[in-house]
C-alpha atoms as a PDB file:
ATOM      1  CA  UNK A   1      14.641 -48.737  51.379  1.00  0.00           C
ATOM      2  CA  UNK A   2      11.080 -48.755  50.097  1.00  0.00           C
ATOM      3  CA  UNK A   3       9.551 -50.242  47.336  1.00  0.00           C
ATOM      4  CA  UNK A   4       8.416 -46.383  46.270  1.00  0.00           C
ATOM      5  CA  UNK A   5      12.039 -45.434  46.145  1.00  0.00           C
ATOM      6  CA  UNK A   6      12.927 -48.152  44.147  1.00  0.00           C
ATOM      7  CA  UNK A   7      10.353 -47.407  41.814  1.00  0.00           C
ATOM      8  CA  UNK A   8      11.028 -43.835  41.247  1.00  0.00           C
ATOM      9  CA  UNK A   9      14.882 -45.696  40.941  1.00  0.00           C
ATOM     10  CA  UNK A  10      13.942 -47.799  37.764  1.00  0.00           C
ATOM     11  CA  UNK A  11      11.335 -45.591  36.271  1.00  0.00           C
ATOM     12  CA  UNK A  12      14.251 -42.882  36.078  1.00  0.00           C
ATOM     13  CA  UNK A  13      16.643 -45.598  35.452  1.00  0.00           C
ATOM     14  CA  UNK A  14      14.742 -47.205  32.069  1.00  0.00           C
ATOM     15  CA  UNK A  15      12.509 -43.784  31.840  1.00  0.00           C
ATOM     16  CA  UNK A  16       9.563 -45.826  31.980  1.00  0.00           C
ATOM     17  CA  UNK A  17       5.975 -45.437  34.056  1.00  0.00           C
ATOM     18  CA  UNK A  18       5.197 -48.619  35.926  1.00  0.00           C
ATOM     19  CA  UNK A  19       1.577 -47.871  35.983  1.00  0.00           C
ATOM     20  CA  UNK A  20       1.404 -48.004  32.518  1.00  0.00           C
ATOM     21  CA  UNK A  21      -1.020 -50.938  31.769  1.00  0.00           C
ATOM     22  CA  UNK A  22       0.767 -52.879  29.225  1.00  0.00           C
ATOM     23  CA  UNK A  23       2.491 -56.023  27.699  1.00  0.00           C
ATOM     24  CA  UNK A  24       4.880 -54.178  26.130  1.00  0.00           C
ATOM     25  CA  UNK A  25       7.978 -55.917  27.050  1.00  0.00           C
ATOM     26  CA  UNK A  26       9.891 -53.029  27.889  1.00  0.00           C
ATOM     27  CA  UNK A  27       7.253 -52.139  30.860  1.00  0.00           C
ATOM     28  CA  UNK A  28       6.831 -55.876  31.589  1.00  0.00           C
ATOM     29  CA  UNK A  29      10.764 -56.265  32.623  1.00  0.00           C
ATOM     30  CA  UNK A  30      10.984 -52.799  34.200  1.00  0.00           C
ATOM     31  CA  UNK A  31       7.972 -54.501  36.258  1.00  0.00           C
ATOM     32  CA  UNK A  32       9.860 -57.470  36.860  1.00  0.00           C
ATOM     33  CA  UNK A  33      13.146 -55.732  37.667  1.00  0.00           C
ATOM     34  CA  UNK A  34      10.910 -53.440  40.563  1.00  0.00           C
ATOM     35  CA  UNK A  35       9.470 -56.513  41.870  1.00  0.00           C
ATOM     36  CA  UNK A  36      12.818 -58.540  42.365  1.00  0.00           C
ATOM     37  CA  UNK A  37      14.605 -55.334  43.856  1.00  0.00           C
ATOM     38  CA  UNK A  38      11.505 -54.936  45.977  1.00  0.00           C
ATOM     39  CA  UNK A  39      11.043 -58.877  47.096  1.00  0.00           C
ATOM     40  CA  UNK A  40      15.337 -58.731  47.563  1.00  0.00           C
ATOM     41  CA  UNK A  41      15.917 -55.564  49.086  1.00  0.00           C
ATOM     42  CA  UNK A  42      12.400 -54.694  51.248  1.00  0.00           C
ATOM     43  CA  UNK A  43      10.375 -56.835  53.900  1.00  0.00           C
ATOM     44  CA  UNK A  44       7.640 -56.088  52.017  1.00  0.00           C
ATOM     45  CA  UNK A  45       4.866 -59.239  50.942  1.00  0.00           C
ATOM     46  CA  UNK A  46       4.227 -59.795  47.288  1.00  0.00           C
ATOM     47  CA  UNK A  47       0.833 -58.182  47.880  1.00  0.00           C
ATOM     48  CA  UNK A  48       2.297 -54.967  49.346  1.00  0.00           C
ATOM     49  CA  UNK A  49       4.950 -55.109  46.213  1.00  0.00           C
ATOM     50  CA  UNK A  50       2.482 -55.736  43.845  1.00  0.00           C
ATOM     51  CA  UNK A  51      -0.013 -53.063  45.331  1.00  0.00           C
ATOM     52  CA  UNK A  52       2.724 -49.930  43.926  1.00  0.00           C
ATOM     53  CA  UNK A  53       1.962 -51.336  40.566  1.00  0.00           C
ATOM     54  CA  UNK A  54      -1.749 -52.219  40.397  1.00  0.00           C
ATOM     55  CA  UNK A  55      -0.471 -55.735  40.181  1.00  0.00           C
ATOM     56  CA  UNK A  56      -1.891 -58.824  42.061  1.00  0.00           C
ATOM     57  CA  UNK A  57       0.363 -61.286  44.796  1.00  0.00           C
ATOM     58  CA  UNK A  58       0.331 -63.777  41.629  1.00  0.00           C
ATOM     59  CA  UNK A  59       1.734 -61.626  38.974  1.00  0.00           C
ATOM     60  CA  UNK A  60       4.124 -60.002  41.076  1.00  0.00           C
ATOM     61  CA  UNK A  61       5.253 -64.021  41.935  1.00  0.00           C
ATOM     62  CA  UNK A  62       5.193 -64.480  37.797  1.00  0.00           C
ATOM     63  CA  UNK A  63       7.229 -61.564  37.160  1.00  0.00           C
ATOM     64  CA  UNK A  64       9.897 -62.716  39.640  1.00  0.00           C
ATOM     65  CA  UNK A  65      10.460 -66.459  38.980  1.00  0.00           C
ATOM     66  CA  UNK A  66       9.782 -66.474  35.193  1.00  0.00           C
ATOM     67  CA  UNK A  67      10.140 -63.151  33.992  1.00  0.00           C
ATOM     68  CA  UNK A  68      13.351 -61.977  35.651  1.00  0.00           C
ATOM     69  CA  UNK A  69      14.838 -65.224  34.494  1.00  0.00           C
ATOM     70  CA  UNK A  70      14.218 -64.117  31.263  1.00  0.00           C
ATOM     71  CA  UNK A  71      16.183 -61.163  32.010  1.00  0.00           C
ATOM     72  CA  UNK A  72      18.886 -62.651  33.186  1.00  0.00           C
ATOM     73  CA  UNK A  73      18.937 -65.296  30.110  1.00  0.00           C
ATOM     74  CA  UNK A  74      18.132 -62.818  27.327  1.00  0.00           C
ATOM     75  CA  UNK A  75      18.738 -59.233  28.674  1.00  0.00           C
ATOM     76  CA  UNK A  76      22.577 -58.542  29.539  1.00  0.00           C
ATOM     77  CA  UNK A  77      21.882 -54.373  29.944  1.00  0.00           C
ATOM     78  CA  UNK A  78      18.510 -54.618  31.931  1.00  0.00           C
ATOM     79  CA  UNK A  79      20.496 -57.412  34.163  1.00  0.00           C
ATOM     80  CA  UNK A  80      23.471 -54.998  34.374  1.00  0.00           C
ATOM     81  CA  UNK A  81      21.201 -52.494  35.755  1.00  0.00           C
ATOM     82  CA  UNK A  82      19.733 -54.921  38.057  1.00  0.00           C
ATOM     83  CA  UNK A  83      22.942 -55.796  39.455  1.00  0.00           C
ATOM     84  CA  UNK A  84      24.139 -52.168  39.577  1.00  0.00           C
ATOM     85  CA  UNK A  85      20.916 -51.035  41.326  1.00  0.00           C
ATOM     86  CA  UNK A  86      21.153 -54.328  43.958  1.00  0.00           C
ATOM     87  CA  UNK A  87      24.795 -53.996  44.729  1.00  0.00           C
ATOM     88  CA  UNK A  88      24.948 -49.875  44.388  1.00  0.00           C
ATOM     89  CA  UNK A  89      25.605 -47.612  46.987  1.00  0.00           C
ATOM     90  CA  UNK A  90      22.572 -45.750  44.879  1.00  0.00           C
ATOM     91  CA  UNK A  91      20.133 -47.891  46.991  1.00  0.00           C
ATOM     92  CA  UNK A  92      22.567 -47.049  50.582  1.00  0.00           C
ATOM     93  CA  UNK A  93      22.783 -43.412  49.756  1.00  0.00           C
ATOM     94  CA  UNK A  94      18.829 -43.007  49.634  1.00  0.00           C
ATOM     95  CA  UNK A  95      18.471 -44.560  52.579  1.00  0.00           C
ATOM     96  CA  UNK A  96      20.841 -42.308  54.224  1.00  0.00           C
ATOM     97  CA  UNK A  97      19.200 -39.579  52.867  1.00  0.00           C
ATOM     98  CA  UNK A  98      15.716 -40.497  54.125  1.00  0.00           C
ATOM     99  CA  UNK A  99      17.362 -40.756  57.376  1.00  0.00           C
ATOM    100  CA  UNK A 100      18.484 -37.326  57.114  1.00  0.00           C
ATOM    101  CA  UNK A 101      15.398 -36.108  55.875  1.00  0.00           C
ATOM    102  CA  UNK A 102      13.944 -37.889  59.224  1.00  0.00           C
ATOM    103  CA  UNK A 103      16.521 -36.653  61.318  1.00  0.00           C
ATOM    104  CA  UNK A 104      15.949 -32.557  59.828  1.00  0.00           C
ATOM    105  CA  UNK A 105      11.397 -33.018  60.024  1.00  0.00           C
ATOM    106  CA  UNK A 106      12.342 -33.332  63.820  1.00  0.00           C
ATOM    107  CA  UNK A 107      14.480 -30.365  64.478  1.00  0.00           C
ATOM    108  CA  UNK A 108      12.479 -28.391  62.608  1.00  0.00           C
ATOM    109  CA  UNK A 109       9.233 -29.843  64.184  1.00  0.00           C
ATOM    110  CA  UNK A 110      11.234 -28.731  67.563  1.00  0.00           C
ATOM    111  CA  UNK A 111      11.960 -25.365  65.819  1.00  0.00           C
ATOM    112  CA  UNK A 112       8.242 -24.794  65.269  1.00  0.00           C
ATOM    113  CA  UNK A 113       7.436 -25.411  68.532  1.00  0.00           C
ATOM    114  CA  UNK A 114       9.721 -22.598  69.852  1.00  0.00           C
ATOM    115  CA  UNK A 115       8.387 -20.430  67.745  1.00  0.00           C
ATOM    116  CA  UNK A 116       4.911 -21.103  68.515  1.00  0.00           C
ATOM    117  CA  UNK A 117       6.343 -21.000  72.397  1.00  0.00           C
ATOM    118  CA  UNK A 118       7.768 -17.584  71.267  1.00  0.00           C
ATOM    119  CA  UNK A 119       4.972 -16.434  69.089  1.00  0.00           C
ATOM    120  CA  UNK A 120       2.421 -16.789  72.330  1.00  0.00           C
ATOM    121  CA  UNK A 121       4.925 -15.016  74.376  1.00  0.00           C
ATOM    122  CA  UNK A 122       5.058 -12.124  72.826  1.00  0.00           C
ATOM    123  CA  UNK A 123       1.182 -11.545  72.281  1.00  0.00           C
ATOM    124  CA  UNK A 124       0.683 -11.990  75.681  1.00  0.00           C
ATOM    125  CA  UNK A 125       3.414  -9.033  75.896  1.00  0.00           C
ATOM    126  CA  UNK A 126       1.566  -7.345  73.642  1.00  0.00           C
ATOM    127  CA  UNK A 127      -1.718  -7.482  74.709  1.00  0.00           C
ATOM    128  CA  UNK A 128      -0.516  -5.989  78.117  1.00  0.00           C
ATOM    129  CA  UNK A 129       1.500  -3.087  76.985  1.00  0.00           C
ATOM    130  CA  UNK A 130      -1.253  -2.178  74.820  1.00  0.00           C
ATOM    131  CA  UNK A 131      -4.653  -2.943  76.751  1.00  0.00           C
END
């Protein structure tokens, strides 16, 4: 899981942009709600988090310890979706899917390379028939 696909996730989700600069406090908890999936469910550092959302290592570290909390405290449906998106198979099944996605780039990379094998093959063919 990356901390792209789990912002597409919770922009579709709350069908909200997380790059919109603002205070509003619908896009600051869908902010806070990416960074906690992302610190939870990714390796990734708070800068690397925080770098998806034109946010700084500190603000991503605010969103997380103060303004999740508020979620949890005051917010029963964005928590709900929190705990839906942390303990979905949603999260598993992209995963699996980018593997998939992985797995099919190779075979047709290999699948390109036949043709190409192919392709060169048969203009060397043709150029001797035909010269």
């Amino acid at each position: 899981m990356t901390t792209i696909e789990i912002k597409n996730i919770i922009e579709n989700e709350l069908n909200i942009s997380l790059d919109e600069n603002t205070r509003k406090r619908e896009n600051v908890y869908a902010r806070a709600l990416y960074c906690k999936i992302s610190k939870d469910k990714t390796n990734s550092t708070l800068k690397e988090i925080g770098r998806l959302i034109n946010k700084d290592h500190a603000t991503v570290m605010h969103a997380i310890n103060n303004v999740f909390e508020q979620i949890e405290l005051c917010e029963p449906r964005l928590y709900q979706i929190y705990q839906e998106l942390v303990d979905s198979d949603k999260l598993k099944a992209i995963e699996e899917k980018y593997i998939d996605l992985v797995e099919e780039n190779e075979q047709l990379k290999e699948k390109v390379k036949e043709l190409q094998k192919f392709r060169n093959k048969f203009k060397t063919n043709f150029r001797t028939v035909f010269h």
